[in-house]
Protein backbone atom coordinates (compact mmCIF):
# COMPACT_ATOMS: atom_id res chain seq x y z
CA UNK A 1 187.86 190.88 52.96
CA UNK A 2 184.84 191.68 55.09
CA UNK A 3 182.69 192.32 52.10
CA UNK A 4 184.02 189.26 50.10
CA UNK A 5 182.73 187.07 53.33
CA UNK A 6 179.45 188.97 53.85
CA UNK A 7 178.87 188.19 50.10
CA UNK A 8 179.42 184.31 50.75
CA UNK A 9 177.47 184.10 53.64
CA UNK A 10 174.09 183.42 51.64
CA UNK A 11 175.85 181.01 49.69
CA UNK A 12 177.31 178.64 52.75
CA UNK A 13 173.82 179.01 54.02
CA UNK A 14 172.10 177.78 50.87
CA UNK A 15 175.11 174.90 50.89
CA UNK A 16 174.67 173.86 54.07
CA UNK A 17 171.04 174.12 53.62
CA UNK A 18 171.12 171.80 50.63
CA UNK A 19 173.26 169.06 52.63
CA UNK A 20 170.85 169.36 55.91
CA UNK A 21 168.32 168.49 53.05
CA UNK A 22 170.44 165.30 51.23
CA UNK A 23 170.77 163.99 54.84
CA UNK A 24 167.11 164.11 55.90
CA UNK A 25 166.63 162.45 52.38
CA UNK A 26 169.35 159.53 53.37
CA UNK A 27 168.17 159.12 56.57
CA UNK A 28 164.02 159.14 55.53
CA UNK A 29 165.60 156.47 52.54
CA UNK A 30 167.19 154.61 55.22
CA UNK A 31 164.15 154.35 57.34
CA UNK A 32 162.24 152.61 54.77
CA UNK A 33 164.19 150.33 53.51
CA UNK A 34 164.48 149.45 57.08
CA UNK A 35 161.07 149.31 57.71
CA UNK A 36 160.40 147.09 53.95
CA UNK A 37 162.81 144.80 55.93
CA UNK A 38 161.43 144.44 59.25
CA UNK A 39 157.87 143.88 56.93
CA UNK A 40 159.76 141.04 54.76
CA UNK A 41 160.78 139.44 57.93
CA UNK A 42 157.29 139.57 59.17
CA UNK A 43 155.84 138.17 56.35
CA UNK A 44 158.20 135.56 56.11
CA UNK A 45 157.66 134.73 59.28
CA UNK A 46 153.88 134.30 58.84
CA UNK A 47 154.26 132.05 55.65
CA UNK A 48 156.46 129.97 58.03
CA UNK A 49 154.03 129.64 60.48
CA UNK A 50 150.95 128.77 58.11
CA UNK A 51 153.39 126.25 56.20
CA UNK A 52 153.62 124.27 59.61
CA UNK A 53 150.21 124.77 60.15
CA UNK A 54 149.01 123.25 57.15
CA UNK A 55 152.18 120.21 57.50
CA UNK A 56 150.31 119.59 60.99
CA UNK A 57 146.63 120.01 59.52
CA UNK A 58 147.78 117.46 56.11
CA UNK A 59 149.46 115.07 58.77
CA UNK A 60 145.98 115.46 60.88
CA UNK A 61 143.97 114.41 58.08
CA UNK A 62 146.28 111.76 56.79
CA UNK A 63 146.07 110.27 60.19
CA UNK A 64 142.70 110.07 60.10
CA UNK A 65 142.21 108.22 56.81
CA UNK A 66 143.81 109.89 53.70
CA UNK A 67 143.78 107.60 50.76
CA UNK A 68 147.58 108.17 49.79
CA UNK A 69 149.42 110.79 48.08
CA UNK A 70 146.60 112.89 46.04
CA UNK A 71 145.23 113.65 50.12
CA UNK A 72 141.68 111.82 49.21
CA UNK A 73 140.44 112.14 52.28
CA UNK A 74 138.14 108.98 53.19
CA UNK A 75 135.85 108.49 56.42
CA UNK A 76 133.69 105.00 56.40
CA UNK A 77 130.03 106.20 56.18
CA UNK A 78 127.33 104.87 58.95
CA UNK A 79 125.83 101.88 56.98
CA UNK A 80 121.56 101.21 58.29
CA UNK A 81 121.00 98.37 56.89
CA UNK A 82 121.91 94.52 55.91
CA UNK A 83 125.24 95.05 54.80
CA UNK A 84 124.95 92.26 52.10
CA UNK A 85 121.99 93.85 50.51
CA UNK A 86 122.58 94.18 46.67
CA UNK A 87 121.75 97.87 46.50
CA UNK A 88 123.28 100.40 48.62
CA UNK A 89 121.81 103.63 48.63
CA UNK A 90 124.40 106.33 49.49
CA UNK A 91 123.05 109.43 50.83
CA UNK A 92 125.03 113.02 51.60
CA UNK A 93 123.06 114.71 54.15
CA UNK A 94 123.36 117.84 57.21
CA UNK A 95 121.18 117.75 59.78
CA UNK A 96 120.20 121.51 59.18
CA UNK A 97 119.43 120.91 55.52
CA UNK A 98 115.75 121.55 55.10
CA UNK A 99 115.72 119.36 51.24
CA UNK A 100 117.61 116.47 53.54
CA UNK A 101 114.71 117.08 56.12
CA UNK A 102 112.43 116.92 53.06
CA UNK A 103 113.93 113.79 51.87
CA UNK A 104 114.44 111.83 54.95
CA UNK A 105 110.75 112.69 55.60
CA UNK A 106 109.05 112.11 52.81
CA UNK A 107 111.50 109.33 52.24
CA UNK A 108 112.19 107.23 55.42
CA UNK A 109 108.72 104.51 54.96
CA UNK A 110 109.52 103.63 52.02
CA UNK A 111 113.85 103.65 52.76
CA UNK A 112 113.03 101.61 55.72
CA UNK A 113 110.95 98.65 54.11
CA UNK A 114 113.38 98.40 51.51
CA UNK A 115 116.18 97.73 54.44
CA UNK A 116 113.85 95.60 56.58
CA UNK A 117 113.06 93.36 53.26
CA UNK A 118 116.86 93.36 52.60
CA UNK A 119 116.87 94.84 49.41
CA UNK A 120 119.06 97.90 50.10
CA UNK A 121 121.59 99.15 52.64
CA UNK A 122 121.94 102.87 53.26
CA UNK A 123 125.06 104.48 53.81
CA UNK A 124 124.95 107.69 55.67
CA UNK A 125 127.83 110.74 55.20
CA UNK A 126 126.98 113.20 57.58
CA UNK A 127 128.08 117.09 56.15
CA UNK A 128 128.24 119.87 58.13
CA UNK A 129 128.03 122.48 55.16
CA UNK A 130 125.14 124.57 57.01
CA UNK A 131 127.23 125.51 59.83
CA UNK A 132 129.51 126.64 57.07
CA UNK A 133 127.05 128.76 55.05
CA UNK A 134 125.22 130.03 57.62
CA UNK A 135 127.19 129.79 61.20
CA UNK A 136 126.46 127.95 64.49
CA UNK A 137 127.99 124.52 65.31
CA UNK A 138 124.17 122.50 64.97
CA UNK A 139 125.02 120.29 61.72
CA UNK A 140 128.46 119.41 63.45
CA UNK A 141 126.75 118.65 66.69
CA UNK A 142 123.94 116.27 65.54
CA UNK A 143 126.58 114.91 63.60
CA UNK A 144 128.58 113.95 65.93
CA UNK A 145 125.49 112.90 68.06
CA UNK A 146 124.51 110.53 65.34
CA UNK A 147 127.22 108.60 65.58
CA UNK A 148 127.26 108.39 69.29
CA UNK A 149 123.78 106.63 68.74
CA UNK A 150 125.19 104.26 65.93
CA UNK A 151 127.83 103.68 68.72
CA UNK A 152 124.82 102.25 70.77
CA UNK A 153 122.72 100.38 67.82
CA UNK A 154 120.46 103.44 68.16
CA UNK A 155 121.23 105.12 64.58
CA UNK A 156 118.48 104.69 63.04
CA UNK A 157 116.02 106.13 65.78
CA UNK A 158 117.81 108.97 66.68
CA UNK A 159 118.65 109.50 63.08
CA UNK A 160 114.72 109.54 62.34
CA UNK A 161 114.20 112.00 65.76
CA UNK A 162 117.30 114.66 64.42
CA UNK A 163 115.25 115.22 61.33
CA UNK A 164 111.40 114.89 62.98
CA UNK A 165 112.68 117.76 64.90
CA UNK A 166 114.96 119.81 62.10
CA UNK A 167 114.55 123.51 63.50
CA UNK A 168 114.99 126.55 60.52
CA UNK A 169 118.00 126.35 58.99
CA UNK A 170 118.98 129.58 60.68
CA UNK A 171 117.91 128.16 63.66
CA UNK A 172 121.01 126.58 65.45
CA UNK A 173 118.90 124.97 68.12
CA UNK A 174 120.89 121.60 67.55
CA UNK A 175 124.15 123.56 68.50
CA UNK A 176 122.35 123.24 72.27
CA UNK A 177 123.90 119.80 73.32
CA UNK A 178 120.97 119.77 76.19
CA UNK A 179 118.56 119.68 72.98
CA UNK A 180 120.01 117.10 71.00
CA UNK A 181 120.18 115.03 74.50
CA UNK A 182 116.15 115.67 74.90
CA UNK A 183 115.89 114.22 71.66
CA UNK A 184 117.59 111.14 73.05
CA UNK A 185 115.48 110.71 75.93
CA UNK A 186 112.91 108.17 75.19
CA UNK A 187 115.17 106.22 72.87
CA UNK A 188 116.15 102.98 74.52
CA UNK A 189 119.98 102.86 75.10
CA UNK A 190 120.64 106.74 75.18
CA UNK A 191 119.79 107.69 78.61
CA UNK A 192 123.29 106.39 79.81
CA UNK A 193 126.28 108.06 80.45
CA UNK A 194 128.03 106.80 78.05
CA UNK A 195 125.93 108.45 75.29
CA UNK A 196 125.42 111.35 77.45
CA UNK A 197 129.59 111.95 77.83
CA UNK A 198 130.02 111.23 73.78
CA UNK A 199 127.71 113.97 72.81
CA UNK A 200 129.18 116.44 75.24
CA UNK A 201 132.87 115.56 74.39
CA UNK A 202 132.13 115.54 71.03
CA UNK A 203 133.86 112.16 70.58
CA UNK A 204 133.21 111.59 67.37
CA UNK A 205 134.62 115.08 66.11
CA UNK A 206 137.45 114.07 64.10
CA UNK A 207 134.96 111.62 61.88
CA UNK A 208 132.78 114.11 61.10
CA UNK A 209 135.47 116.50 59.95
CA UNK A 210 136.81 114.23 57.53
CA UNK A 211 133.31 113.31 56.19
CA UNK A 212 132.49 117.11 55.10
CA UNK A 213 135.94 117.06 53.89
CA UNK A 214 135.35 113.98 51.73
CA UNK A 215 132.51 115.74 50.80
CA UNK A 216 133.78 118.68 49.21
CA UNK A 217 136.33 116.74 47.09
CA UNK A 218 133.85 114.46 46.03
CA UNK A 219 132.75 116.99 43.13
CA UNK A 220 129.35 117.03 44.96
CA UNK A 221 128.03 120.45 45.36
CA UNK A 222 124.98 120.27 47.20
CA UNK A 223 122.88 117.81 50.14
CA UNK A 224 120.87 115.85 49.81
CA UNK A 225 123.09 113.74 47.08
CA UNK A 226 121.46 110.69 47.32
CA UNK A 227 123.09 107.94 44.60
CA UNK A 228 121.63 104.48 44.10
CA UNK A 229 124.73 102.42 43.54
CA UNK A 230 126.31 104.89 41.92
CA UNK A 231 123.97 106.74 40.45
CA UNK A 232 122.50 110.67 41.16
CA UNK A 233 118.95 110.18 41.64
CA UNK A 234 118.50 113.88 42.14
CA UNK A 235 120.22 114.83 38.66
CA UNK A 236 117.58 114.88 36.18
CA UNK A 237 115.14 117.87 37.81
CA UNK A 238 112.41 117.41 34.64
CA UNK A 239 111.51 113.67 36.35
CA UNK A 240 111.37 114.19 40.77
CA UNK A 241 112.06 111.43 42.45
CA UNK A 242 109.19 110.04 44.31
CA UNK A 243 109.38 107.07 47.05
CA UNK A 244 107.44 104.78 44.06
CA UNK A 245 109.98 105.50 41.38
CA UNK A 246 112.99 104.74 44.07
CA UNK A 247 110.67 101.69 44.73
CA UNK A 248 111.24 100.47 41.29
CA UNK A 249 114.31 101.71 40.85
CA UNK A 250 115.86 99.44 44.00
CA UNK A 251 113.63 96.27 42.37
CA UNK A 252 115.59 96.25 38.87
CA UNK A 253 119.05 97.07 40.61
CA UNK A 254 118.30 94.17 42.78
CA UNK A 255 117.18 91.81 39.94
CA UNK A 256 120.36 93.09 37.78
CA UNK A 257 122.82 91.97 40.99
């Protein structure tokens, strides 16, 4: 009897051995699926959370000026100009752009006869793509600065002093409220408080967020777009525009009107 027990000892051990091992196995199963729960519920979770966020973010935009149920986001451009001129010239442009610097300088004689004469209106979409590409808050800033002037009848000036003083484009100096206030200074009607508080509070915020957006659903994919009533003046690169050829271009749209 002894001997038949010694000789199934090694056998109950290898047994017992064998379920010690199945349980570790059930219990190490167990914790995983446990664990691919808990991460479900997490991730579930999350998608909940960004679901509201975007409901909140669509409901945000729609407040501000959605065009119905595609979400075509709309925000009324800054118009320079006499708004009964028969040409409108429609121009995208960032503050930190150095080609919108380029244009607006090279440009802004000849832009601002052709208002003064009343042959053309401008209307101004102000983008904030730089700050994208390249970081800061500058394009959203002077943005948002512009309008403050417009607010004040003082577009046009401060408009012209943004871009007379465009740092580098990797230069966020217009993300310095102080600096885009010294550019004010000087310009009759923006030494008050009233401009003072919109450019610190950033009243104008919301507007410039929906232009950018408007923006990049417009199937425009760069600034300056500049479009004389309708049309890309930039899209042929073989024949430049030059401030003679918009010249002409403005008298035959106005003698086609």
């Amino acid at each position: 009897m002894t001997n038949q027990k010694n000789r199934n000892a090694p056998e109950e051990k290898r047994d017992a051995r064998e379920r010690l091992r199945r349980r570790r196995e059930r219990e190490k199963a167990a914790e995983k699926r446990a664990k691919a729960l808990k991460t479900a519920v997490a991730v579930l979770a999350v998608l909940g959370v960004v679901g509201l966020v975007g409901a909140v973010a669509a409901n945000r935009v729609g407040a501000g000026g959605t065009g119905g149920a595609g979400g075509d986001v709309r925000a009324e451009p800054i118009v320079d100009g006499d708004p009964r001129a028969p040409v409108t010239l429609t121009v995208y442009e960032d503050f930190r752009c150095p080609g919108c610097g380029h244009f607006e300088n090279g440009f802004r004689e000849t832009v601002r006869r052709l208002q003064d004469t009343g042959r053309m209106k401008v209307e101004y979409h102000l983008v904030t793509i730089i700050d994208g590409n390249v970081g800061g808050r500058g394009s959203t800033y002077a943005a948002n600065a512009a309008a403050c002037a417009r607010d004040r009848g003082r577009f046009r000036e401060y408009h012209g002093a943004l871009f007379a003083h465009q740092p580098e484009e990797v230069d966020d100096a217009f993300g310095d409220k102080d600096r885009l206030l010294e550019l004010a200074e000087g310009i009759e009607g923006l030494s008050g408080p009233e401009f003072t508080r919109c450019v610190r509070e950033e009243e104008h915020r919301e507007w410039v967020e929906r232009s950018t957006e408007a923006f990049l659903r417009s199937g425009h994919d760069s600034t300056p777009t500049v479009l004389l009533n309708g049309e890309d003046l930039h899209g042929d690169p073989s024949a430049p525009l030059t401030p003679e050829k918009l010249e002409e271009k403005v008298e035959a749209a106005a003698r086609k009107a």
